[in-house]
N, C-alpha and C. Protein backbone atom coordinates (compact mmCIF):
# COMPACT_ATOMS: atom_id res chain seq x y z
N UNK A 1 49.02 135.99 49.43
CA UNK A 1 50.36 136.45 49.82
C UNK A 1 51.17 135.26 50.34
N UNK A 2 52.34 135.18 50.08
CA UNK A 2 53.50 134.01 50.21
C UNK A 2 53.55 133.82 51.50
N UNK A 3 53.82 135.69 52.40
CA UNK A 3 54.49 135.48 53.52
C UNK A 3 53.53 136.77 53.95
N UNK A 4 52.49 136.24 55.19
CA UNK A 4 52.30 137.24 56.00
C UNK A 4 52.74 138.41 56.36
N UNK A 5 52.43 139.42 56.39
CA UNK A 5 53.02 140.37 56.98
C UNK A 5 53.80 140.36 58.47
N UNK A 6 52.32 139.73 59.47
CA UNK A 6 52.93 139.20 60.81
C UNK A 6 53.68 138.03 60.95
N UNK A 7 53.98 137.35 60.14
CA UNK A 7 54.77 135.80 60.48
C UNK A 7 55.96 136.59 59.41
N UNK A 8 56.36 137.52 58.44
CA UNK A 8 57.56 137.74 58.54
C UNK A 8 58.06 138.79 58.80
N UNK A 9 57.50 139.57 59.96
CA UNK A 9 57.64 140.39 61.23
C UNK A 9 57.85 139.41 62.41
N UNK A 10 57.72 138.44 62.78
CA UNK A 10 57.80 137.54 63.74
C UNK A 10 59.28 137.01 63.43
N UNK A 11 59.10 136.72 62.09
CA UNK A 11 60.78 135.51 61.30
C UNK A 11 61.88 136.73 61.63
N UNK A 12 61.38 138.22 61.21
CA UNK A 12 62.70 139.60 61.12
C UNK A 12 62.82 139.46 62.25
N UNK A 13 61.68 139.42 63.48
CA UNK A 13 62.64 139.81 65.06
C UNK A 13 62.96 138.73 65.26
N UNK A 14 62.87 137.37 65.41
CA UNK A 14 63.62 136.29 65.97
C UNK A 14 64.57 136.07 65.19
N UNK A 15 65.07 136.73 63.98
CA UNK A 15 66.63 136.53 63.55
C UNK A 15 67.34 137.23 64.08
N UNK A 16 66.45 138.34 64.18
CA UNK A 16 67.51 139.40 64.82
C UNK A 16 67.88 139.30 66.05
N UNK A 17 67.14 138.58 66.88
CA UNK A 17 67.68 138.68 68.35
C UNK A 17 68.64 137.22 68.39
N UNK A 18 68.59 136.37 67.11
CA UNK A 18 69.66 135.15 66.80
C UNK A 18 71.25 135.58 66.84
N UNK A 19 71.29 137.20 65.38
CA UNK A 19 71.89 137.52 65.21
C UNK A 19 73.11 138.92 65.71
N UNK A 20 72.45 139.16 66.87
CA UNK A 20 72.55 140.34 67.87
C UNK A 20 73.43 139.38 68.87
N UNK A 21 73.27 138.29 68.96
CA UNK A 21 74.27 137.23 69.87
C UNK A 21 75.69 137.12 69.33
N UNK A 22 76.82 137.90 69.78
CA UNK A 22 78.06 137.35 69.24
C UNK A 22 77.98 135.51 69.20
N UNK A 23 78.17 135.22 67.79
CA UNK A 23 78.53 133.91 67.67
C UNK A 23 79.74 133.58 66.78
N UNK A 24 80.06 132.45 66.68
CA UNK A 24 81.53 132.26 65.49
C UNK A 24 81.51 133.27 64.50
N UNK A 25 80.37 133.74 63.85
CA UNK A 25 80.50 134.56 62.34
C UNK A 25 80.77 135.59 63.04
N UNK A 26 80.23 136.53 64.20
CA UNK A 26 80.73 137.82 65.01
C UNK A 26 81.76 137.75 65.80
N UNK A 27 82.59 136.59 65.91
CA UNK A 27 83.56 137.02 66.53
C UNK A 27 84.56 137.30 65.59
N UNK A 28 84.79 136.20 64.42
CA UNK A 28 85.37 136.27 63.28
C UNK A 28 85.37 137.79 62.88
N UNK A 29 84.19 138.17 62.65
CA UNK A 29 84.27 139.61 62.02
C UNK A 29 84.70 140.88 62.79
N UNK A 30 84.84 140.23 64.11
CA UNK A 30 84.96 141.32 65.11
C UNK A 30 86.83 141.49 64.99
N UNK A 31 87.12 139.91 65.31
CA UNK A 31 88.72 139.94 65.21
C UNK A 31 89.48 140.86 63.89
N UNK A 32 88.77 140.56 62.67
CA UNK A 32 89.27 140.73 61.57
C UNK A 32 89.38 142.24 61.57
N UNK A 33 88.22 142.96 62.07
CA UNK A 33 88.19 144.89 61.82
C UNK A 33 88.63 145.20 63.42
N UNK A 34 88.94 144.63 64.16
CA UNK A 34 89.67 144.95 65.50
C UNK A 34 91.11 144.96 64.73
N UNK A 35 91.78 144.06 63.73
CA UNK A 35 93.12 143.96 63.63
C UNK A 35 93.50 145.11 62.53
N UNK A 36 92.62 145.22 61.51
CA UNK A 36 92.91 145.98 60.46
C UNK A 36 91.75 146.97 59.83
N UNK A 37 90.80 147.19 60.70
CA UNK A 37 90.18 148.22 60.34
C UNK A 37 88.70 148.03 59.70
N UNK A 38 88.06 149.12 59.35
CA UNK A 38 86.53 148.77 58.55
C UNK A 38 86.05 148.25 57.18
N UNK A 39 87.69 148.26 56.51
CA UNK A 39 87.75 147.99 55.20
C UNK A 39 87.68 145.95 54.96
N UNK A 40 88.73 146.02 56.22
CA UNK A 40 88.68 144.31 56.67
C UNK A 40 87.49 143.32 57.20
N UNK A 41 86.47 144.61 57.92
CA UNK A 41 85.80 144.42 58.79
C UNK A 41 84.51 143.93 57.56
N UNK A 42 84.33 145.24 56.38
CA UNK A 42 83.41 144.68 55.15
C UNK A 42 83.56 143.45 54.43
N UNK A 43 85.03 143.07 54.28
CA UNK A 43 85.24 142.01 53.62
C UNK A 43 84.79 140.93 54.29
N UNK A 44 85.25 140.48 55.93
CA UNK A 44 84.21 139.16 56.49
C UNK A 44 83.29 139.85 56.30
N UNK A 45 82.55 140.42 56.41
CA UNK A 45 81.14 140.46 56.63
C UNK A 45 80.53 139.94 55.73
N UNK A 46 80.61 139.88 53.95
CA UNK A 46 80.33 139.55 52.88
C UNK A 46 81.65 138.48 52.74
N UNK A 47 81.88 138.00 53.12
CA UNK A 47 82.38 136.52 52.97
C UNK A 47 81.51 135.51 53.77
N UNK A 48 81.23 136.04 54.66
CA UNK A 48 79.98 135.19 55.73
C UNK A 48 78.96 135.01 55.26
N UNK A 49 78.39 136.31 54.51
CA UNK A 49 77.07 136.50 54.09
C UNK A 49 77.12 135.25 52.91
N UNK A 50 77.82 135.96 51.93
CA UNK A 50 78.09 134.64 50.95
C UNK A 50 77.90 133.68 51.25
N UNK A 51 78.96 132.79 52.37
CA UNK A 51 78.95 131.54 52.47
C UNK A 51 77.18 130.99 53.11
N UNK A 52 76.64 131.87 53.87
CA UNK A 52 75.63 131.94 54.49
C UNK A 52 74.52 131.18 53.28
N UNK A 53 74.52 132.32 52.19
CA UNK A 53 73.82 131.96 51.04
C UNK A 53 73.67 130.82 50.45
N UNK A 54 74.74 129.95 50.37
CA UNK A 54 75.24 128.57 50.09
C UNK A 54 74.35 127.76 50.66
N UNK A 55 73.81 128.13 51.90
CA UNK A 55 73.20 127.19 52.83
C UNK A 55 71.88 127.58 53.00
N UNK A 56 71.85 128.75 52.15
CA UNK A 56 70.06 129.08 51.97
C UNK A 56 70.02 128.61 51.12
N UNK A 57 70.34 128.07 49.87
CA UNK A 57 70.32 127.52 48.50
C UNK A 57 70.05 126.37 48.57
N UNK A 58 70.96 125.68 49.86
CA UNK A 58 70.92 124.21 49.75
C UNK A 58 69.63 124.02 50.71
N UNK A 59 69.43 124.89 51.48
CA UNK A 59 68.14 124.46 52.59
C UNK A 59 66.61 124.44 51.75
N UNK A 60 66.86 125.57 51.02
CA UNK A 60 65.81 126.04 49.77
C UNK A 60 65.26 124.61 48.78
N UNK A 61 66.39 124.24 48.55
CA UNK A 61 66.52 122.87 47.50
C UNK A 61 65.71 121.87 48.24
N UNK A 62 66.91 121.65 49.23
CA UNK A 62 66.46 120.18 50.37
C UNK A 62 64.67 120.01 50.65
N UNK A 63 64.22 121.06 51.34
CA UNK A 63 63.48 121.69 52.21
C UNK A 63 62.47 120.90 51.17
N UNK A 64 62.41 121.85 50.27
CA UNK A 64 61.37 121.77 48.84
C UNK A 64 61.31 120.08 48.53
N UNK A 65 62.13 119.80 48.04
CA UNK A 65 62.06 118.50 48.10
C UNK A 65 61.36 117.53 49.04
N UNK A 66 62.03 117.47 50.19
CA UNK A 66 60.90 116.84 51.58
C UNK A 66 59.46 117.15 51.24
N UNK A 67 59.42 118.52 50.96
CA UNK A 67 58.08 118.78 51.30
C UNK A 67 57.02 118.08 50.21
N UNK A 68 57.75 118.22 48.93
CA UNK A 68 56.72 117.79 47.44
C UNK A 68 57.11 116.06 47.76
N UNK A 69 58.27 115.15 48.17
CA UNK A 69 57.91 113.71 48.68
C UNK A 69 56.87 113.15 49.44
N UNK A 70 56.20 114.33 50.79
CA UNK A 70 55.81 113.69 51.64
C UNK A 70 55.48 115.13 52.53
N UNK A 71 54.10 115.22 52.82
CA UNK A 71 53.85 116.41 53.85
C UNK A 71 54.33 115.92 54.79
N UNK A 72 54.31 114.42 55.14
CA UNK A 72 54.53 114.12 56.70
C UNK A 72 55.76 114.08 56.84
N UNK A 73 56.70 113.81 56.01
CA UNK A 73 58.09 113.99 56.40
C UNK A 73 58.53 115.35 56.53
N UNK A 74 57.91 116.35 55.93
CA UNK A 74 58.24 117.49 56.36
C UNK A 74 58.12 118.12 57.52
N UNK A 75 56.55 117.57 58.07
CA UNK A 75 56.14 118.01 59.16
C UNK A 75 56.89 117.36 60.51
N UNK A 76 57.83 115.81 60.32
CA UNK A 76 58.66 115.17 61.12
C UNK A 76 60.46 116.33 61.31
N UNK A 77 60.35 116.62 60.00
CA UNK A 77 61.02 117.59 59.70
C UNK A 77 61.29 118.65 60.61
N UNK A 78 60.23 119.79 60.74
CA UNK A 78 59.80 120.49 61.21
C UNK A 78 59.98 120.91 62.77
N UNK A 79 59.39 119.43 63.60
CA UNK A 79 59.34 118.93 65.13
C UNK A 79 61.15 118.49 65.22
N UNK A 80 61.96 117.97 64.18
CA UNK A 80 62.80 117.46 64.73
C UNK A 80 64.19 119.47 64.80
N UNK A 81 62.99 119.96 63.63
CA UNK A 81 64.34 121.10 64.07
C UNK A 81 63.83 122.07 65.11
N UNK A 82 62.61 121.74 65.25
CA UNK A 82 62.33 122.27 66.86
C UNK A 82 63.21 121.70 67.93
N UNK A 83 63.38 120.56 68.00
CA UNK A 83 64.04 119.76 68.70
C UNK A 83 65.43 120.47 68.79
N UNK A 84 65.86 120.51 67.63
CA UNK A 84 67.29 120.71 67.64
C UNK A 84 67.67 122.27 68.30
N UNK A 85 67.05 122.82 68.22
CA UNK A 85 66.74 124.37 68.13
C UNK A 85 66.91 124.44 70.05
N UNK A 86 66.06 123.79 70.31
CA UNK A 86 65.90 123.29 71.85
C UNK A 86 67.61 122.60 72.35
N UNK A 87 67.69 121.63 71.82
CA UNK A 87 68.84 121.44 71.95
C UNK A 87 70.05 122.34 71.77
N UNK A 88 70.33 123.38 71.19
CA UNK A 88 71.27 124.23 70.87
C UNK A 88 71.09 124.92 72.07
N UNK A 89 69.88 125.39 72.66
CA UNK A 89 69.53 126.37 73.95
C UNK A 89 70.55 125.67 75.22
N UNK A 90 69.62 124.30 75.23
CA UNK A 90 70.35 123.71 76.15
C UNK A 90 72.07 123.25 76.51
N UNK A 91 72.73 122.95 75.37
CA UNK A 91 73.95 122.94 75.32
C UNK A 91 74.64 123.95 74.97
N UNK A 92 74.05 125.29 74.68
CA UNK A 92 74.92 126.48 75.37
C UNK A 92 74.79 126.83 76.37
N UNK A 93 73.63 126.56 77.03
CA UNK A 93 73.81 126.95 78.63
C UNK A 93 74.65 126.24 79.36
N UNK A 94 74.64 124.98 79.11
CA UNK A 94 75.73 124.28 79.80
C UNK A 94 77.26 124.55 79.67
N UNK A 95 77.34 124.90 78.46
CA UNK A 95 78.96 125.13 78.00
C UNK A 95 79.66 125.66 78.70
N UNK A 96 80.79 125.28 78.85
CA UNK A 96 81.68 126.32 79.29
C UNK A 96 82.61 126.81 78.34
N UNK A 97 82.74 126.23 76.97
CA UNK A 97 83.89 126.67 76.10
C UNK A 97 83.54 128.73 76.18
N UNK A 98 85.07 129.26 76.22
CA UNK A 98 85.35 130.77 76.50
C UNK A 98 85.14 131.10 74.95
N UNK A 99 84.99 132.25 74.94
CA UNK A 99 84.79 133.00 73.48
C UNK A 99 85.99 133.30 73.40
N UNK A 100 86.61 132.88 72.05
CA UNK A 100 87.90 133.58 71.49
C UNK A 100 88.04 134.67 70.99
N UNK A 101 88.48 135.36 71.32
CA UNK A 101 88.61 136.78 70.67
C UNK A 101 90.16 137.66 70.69
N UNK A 102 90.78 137.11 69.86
CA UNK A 102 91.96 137.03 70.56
C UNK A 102 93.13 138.11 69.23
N UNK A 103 93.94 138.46 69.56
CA UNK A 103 95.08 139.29 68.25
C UNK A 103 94.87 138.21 66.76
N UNK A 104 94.70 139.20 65.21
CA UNK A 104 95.17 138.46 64.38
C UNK A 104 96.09 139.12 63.61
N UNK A 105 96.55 137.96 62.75
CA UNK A 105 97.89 138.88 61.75
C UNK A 105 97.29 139.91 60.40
N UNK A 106 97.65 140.51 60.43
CA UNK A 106 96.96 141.24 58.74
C UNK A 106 97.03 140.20 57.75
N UNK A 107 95.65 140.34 56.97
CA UNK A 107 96.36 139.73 55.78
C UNK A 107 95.23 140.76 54.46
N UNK A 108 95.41 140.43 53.11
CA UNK A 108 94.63 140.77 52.45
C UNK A 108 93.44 140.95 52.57
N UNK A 109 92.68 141.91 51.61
CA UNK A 109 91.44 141.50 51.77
C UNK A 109 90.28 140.52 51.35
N UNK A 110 91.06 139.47 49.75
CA UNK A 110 90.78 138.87 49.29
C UNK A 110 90.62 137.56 50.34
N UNK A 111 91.74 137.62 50.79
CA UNK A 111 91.72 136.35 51.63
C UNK A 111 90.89 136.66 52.80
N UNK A 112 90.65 137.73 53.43
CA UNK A 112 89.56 137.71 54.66
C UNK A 112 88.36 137.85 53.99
N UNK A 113 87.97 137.88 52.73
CA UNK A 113 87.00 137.56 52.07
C UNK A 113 86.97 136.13 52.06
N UNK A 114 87.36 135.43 51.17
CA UNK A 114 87.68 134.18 51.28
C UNK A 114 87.54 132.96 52.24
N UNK A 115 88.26 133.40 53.68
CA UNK A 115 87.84 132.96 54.62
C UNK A 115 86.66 132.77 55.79
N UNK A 116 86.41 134.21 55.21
CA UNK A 116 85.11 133.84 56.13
C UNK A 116 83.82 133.04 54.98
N UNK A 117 84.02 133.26 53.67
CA UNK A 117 83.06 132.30 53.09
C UNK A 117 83.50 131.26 53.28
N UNK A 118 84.10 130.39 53.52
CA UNK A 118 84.86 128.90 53.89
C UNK A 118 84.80 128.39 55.11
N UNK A 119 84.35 129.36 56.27
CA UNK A 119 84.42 129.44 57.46
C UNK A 119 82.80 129.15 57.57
N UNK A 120 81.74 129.72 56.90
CA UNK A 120 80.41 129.89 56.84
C UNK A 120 80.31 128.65 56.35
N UNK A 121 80.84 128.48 54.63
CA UNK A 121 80.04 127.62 53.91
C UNK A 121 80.48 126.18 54.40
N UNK A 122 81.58 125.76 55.20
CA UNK A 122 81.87 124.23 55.35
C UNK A 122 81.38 124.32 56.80
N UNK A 123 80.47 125.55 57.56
CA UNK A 123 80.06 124.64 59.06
C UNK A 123 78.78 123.97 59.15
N UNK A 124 78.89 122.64 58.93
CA UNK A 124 77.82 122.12 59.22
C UNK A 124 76.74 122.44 60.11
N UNK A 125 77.22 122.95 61.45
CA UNK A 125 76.46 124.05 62.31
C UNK A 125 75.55 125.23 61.61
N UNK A 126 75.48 125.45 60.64
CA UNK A 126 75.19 126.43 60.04
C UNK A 126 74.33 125.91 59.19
N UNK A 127 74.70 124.81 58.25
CA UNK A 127 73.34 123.92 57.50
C UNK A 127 72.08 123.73 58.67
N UNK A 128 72.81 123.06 59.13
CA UNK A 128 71.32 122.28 60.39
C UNK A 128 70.45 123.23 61.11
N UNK A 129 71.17 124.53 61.27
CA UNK A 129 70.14 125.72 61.85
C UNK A 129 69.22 125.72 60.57
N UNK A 130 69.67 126.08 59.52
CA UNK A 130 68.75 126.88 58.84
C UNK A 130 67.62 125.43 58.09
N UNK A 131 68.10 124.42 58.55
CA UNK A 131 67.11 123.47 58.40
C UNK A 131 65.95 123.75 59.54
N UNK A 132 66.72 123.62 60.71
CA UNK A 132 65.86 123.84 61.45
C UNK A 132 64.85 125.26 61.70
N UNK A 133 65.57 126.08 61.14
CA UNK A 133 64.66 127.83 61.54
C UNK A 133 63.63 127.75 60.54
N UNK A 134 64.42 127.70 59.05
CA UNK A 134 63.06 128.23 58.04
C UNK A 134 61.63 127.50 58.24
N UNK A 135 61.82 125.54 57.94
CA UNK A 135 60.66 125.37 57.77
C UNK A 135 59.61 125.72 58.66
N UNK A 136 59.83 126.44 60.33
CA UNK A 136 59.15 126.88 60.86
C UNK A 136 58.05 128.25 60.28
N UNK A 137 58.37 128.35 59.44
CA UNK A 137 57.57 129.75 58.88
C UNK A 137 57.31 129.89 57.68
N UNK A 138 57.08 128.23 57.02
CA UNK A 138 56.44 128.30 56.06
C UNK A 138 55.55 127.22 55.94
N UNK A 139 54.62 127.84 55.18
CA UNK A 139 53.18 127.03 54.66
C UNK A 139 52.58 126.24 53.39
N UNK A 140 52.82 125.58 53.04
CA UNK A 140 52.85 124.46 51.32
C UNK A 140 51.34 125.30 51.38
N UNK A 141 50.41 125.94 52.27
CA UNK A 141 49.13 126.17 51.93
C UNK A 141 49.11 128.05 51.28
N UNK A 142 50.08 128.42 51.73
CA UNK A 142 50.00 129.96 51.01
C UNK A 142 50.67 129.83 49.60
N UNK A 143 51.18 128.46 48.75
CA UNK A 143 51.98 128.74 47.56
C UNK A 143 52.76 128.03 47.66
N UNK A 144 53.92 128.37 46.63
CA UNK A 144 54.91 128.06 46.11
C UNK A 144 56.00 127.68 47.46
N UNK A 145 56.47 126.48 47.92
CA UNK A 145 57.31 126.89 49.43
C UNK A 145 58.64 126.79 49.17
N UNK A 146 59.11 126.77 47.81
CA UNK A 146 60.65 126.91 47.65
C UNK A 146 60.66 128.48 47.76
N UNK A 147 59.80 128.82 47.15
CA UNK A 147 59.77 130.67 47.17
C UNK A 147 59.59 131.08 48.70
N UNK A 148 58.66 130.40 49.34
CA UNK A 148 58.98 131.39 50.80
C UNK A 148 60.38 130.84 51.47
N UNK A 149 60.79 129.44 51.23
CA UNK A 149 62.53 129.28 52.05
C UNK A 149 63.18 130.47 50.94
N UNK A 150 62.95 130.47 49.93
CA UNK A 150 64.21 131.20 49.25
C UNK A 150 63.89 132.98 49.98
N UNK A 151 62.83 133.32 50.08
CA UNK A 151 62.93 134.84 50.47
C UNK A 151 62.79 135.07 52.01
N UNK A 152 63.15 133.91 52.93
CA UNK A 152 62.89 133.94 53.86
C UNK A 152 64.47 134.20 54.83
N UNK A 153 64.96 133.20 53.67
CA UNK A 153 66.88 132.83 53.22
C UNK A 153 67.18 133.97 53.67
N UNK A 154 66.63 135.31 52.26
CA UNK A 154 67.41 136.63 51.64
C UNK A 154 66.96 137.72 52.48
N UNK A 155 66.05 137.53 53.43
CA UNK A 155 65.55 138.19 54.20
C UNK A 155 66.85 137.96 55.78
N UNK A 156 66.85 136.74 56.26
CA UNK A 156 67.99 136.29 57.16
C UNK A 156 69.07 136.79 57.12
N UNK A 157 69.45 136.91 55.45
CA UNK A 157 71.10 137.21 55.11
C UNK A 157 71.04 138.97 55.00
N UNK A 158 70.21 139.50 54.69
CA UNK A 158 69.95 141.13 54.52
C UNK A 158 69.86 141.51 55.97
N UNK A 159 69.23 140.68 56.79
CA UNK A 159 69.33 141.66 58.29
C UNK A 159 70.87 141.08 58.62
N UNK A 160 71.36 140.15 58.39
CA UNK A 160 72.70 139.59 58.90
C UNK A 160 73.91 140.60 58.38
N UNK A 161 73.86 140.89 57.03
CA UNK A 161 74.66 141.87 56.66
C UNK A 161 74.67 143.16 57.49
N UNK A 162 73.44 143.48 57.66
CA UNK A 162 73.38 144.72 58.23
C UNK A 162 74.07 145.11 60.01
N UNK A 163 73.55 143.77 60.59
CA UNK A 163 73.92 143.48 62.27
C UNK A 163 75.09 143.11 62.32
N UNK A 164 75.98 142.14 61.07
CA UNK A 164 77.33 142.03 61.00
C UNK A 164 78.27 143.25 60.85
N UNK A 165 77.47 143.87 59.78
CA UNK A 165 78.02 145.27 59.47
C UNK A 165 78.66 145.99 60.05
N UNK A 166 76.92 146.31 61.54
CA UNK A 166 77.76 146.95 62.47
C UNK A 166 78.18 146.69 63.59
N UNK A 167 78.62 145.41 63.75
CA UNK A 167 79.70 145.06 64.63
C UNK A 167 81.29 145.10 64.20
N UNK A 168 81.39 145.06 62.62
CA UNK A 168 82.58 145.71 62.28
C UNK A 168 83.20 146.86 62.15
N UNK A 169 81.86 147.49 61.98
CA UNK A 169 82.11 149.29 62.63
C UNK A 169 82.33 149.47 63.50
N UNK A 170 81.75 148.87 64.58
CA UNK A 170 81.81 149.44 65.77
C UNK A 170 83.54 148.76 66.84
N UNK A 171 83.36 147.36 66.18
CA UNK A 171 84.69 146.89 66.49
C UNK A 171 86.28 147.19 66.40
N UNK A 172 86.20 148.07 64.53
CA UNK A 172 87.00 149.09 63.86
C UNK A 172 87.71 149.63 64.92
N UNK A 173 86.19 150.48 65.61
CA UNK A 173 87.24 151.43 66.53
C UNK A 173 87.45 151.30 68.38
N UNK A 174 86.54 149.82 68.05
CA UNK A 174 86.80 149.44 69.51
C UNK A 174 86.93 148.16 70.15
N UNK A 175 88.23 148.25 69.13
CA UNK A 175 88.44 146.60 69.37
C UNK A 175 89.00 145.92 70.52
N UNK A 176 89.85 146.79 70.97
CA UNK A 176 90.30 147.04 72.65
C UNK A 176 89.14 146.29 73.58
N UNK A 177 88.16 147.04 73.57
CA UNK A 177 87.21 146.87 74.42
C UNK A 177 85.88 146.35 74.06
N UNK A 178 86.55 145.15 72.99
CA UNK A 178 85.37 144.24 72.90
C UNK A 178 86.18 142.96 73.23
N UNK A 179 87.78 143.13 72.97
CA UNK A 179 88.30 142.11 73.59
C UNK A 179 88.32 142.03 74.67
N UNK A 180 88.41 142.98 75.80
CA UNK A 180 88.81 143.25 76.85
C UNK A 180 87.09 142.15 77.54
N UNK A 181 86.01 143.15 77.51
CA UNK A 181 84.48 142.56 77.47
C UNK A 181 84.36 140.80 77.04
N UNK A 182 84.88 140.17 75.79
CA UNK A 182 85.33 138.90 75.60
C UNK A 182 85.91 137.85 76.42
N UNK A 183 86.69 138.54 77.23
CA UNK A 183 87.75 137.94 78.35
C UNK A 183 87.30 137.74 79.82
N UNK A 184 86.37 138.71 79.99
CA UNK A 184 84.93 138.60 81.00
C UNK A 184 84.24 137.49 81.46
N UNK A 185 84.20 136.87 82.09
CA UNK A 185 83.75 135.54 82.59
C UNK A 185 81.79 135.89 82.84
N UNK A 186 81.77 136.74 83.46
CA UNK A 186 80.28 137.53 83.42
C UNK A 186 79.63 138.00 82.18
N UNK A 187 80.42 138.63 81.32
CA UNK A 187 80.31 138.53 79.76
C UNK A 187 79.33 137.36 79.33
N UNK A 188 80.59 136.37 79.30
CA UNK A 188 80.36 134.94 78.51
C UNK A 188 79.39 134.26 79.12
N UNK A 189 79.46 134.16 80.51
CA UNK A 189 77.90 133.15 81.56
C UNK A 189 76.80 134.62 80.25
N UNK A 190 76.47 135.90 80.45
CA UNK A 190 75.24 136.55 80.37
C UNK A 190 75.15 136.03 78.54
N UNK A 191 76.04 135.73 77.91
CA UNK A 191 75.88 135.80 76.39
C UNK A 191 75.68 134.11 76.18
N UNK A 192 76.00 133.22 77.07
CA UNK A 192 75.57 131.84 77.06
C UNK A 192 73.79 131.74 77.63
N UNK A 193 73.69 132.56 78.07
CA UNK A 193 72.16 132.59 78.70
C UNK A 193 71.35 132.64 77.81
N UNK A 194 71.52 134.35 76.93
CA UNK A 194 70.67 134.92 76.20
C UNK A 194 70.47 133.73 75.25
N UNK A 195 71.58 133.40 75.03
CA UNK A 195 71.87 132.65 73.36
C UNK A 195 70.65 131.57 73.65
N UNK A 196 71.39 130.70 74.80
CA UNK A 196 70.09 129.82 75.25
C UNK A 196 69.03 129.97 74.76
N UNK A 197 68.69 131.04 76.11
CA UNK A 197 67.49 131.36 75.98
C UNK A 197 66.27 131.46 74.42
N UNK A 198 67.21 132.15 73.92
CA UNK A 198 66.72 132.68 72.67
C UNK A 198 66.67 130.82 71.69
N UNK A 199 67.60 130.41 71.67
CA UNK A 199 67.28 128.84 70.97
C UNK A 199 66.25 128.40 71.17
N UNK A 200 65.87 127.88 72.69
CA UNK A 200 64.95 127.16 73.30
C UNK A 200 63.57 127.96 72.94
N UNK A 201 63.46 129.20 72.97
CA UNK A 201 62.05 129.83 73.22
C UNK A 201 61.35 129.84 72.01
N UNK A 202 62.65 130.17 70.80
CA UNK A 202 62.27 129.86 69.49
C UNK A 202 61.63 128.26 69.00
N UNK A 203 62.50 127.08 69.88
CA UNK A 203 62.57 126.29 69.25
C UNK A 203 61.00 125.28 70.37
N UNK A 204 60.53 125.37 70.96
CA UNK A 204 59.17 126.17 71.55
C UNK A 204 58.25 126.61 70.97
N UNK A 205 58.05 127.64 71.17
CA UNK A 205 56.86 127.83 69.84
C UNK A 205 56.96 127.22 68.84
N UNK A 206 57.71 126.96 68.01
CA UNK A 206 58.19 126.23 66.55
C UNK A 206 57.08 124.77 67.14
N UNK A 207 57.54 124.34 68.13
CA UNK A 207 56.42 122.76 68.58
C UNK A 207 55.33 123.22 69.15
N UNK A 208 54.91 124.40 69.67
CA UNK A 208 53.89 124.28 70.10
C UNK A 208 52.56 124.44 69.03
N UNK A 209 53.42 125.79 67.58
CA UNK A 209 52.60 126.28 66.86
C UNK A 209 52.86 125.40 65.70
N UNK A 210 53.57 124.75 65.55
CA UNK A 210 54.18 124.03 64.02
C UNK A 210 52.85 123.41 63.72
N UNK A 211 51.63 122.90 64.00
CA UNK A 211 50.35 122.65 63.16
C UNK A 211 49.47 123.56 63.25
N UNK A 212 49.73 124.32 63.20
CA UNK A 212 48.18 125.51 62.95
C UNK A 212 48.16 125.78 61.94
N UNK A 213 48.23 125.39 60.43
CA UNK A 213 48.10 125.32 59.43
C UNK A 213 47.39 124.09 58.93
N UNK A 214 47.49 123.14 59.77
CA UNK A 214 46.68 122.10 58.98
C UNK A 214 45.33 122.13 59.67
């Protein structure tokens, strides 16, 4: 088997508690179906997802590559997106930048399609995670390892659709009072914590367990 049952039960809940964190792609999607509804709210959601994909494709590619050059560069690989992962914990806790969440203008839906794939696919922030998340949970010793980044990708982007989803539902009709909650200074310290938290703990195990395969 490619992918454990328990290591991608382990990969589903630590995305999900990634993706349960309002971040740039949830606020985006939040603004967009706060201004114009659930119809607006589907379109980012699958403009994100999309662009998202872009960067499972290219991580898929990259990844694979490192790995068939050189086990050890992969495995340098590996420790350095632990590292980074750690680092993301730490410099959101420190942050003080406020979450924007603020009035937008209507526009089409093509274009709030549009934008949020453009918004996804050019943040470099968004390459370097998924450098750093996947190779944590895969093994050159169970198979093929472009196949576990690639279904590991479609697995990321399927719970992301779904958790994006329903924050545009739920934003639809309560957008009032997710801005209002946004503007919260107690809010933002408890959602800079979690986020932390959740980077670092991931990016943690990722170094503590990243050789138990060899």
């Amino acid at each position: 088997m490619l992918i454990p049952p328990d290591q991608l039960l382990v990969f589903a809940l630590a995305s999900l508690a990634l993706l349960l964190i309002p971040g740039p792609a949830v606020l985006y999607i939040v603004t967009r179906s706060a201004a114009q509804g659930p119809a607006a709210g589907v379109a980012s959601v699958l403009g994100i997802q999309c662009g998202g994909m872009v960067h499972v494709l290219m991580a898929t590619l990259g990844l694979s590559a490192i790995l068939l050059s050189s086990a050890l560069a992969f495995s340098l690989v590996k420790y350095a997106g632990a590292a980074y992962l750690v680092y993301l914990g730490l410099r959101t806790w420190f942050s003080r930048e406020p979450l924007e969440l603020g009035a937008a203008a209507r526009q089409p839906l093509r274009q709030i399609f549009l934008q949020g794939f453009v918004v996804n696919a050019l943040n470099p922030k968004t390459a370097l995670f998924f450098f750093a998340f996947l190779p944590q949970f895969v093994d050159p010793a169970r198979g093929a390892a472009w196949i576990q980044f690639l279904l590991l990708g479609l697995v990321f982007i399927i719970l992301a659709t779904f958790s994006d989803g329903a924050y545009a539902l739920l934003s639809s009709s309560l957008g009032g009072w997710f801005r209002n909650k946004a503007r919260e200074p107690r809010f933002a310290q408890g959602q800079r914590l979690v986020t932390g938290g959740i980077y670092i703990g991931l990016g943690l195990t990722a170094a503590l367990t990243g050789n138990r395969h060899k």
